[in-house]
Protein backbone atom coordinates (compact mmCIF):
# COMPACT_ATOMS: atom_id res chain seq x y z
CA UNK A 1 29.48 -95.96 139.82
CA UNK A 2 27.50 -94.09 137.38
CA UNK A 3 24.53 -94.33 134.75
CA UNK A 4 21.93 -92.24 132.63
CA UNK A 5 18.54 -92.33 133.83
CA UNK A 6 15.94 -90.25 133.85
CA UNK A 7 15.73 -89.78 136.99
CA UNK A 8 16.39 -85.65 138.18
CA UNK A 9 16.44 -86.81 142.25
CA UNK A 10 19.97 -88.29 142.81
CA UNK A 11 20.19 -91.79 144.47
CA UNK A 12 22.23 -91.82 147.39
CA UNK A 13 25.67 -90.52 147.33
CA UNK A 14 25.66 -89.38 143.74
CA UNK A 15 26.08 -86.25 141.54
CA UNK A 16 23.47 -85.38 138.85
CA UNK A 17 24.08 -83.74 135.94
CA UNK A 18 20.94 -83.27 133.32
CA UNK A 19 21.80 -83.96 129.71
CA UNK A 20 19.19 -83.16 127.62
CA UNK A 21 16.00 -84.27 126.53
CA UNK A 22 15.74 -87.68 124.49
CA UNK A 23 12.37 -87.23 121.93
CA UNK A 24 10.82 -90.82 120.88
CA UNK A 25 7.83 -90.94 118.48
CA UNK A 26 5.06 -93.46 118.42
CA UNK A 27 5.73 -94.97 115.07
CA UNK A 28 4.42 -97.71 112.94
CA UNK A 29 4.66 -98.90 109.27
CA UNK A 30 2.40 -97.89 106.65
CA UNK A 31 0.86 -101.30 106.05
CA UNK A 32 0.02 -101.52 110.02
CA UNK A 33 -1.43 -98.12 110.20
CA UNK A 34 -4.03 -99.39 107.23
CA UNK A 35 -4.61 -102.68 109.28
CA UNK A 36 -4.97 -101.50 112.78
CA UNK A 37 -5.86 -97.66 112.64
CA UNK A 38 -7.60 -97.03 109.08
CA UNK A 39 -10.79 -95.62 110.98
CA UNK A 40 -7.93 -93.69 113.29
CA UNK A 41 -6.31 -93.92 116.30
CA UNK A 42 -8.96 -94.98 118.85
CA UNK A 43 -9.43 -96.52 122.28
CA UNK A 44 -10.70 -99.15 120.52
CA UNK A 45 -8.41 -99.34 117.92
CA UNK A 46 -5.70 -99.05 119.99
CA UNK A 47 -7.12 -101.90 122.38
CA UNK A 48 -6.78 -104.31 119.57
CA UNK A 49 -3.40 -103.37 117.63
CA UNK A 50 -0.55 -105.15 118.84
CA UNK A 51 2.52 -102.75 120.48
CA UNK A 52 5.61 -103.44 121.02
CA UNK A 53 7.32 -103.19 124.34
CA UNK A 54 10.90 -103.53 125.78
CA UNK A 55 10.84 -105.03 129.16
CA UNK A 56 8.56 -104.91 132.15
CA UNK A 57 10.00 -101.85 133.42
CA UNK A 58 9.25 -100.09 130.07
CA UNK A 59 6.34 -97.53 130.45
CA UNK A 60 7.09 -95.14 127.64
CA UNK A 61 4.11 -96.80 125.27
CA UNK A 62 1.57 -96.38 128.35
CA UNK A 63 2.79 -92.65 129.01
CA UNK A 64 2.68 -91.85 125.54
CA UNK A 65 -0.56 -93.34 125.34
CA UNK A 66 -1.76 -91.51 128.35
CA UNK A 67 -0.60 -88.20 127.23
CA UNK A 68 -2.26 -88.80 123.79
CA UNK A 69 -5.85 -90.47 124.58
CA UNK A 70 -5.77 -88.98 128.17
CA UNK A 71 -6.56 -92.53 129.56
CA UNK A 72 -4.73 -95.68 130.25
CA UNK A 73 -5.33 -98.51 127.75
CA UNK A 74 -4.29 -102.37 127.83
CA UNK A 75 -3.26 -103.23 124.27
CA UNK A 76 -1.72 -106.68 122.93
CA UNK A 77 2.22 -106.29 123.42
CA UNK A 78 5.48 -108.26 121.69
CA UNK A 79 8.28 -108.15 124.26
CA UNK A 80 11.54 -107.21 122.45
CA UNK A 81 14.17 -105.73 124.14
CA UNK A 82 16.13 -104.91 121.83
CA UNK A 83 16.54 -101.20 120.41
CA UNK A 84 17.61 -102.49 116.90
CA UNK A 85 14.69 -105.15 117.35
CA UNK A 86 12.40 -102.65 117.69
CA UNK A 87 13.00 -100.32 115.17
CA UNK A 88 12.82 -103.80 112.74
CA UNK A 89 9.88 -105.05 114.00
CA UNK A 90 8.32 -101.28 113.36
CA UNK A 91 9.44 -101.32 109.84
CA UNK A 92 7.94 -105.01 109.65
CA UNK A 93 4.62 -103.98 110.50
CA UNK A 94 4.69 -106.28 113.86
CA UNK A 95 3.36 -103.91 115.91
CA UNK A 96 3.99 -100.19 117.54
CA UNK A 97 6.32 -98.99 119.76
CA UNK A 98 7.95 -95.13 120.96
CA UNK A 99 11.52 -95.38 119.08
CA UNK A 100 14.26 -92.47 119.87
CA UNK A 101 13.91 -89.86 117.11
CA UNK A 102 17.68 -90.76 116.40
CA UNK A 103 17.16 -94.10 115.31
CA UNK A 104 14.00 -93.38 113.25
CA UNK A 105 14.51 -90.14 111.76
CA UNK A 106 15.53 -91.34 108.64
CA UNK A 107 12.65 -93.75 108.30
CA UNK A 108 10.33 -91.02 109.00
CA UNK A 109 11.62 -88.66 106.35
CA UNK A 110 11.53 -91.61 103.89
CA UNK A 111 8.01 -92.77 104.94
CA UNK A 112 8.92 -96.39 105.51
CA UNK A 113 7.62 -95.62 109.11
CA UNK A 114 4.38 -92.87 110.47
CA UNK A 115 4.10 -91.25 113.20
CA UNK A 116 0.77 -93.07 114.93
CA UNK A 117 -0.72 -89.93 115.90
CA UNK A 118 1.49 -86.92 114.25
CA UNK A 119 3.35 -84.37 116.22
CA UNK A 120 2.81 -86.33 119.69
CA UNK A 121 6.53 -86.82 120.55
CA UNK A 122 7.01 -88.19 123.85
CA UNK A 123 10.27 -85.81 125.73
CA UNK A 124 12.13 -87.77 128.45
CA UNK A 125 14.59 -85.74 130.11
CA UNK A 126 17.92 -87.86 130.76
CA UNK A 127 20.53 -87.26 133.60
CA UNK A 128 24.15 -88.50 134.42
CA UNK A 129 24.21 -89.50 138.04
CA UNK A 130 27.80 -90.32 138.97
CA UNK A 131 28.86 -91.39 142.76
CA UNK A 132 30.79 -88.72 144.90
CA UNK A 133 33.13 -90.65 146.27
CA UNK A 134 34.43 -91.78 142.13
CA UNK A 135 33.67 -88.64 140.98
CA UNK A 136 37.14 -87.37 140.11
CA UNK A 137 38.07 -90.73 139.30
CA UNK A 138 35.20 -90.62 136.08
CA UNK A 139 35.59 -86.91 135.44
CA UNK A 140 37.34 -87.78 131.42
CA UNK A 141 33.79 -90.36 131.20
CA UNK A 142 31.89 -87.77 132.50
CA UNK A 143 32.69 -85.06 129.88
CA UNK A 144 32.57 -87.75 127.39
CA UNK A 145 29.32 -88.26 128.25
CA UNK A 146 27.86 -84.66 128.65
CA UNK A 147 29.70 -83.79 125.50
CA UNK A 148 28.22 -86.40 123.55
CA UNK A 149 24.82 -85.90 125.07
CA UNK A 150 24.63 -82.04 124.49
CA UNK A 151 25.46 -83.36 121.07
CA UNK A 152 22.35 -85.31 120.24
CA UNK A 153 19.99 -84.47 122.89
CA UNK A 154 17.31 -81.45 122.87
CA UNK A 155 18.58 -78.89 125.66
CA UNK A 156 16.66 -79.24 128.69
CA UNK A 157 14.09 -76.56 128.78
């Protein structure tokens, strides 16, 4: 009946509402930036150093990479889809991943995790699409929602 996605067009008999913009950084441990990127972030190097992805619909790794080393580039990958399981295996040094700014801040400020390439954040807008037809049925979890969201999320440009 409804879900955040960040998809703008609205499937089929829904509403859309946009909520903000959701930042993730391309972070990594210390001790993996050493291992895998001490002669810096490379084709190459970033060819051989293992990532970390969610599931097989997750692209945000390839889009970040694309947006970064303007070309796409197969890498070793651990699936984990978990969003607590990533930010752990980050802070292990298993691999690297794009984590939501709001579950890695901290780790940033501390240095515990890096940036891969600093000040390349990777912006995904997020929307609430909501059917018509229970619409006024989910308006309470609807302001919920865009409350929270306006809350934590960078306004939409």
């Amino acid at each position: 009946l409804a879900a955040v996605t960040a998809h703008a067009k609205p499937v089929q008999g829904c509403r859309v509402l946009a909520l903000g913009v959701l930042r993730y950084h391309a972070t990594a441990s210390p001790d993996f930036m050493a291992r895998h990127f001490a002669g810096g972030v490379t084709p190459a190097a970033l060819a051989r150093a293992p990532g970390l992805t969610f599931n097989q619909k997750d692209r945000l790794q390839a889009s970040w990479v694309r947006k970064v080393l303007g070309e796409d580039i197969a890498y070793p990958t651990h699936w984990l889809p978990s969003t607590d399981g990533f930010v752990k295996a980050s802070l292990s040094g298993m691999g690297w991943g794009l984590n939501p700014v709001q579950l890695v801040g901290d780790h940033l400020k501390t240095g515990r995790l890096v940036e891969v390439v600093p000040g390349t954040p990777l912006d995904i807008p997020l929307y609430w699409q909501v059917n018509r037809l229970a619409a006024e049925r989910l308006g309470v979890l609807t302001s919920h929602v865009v409350e929270t969201a306006r809350g934590v999320l960078i306004p939409m440009p």
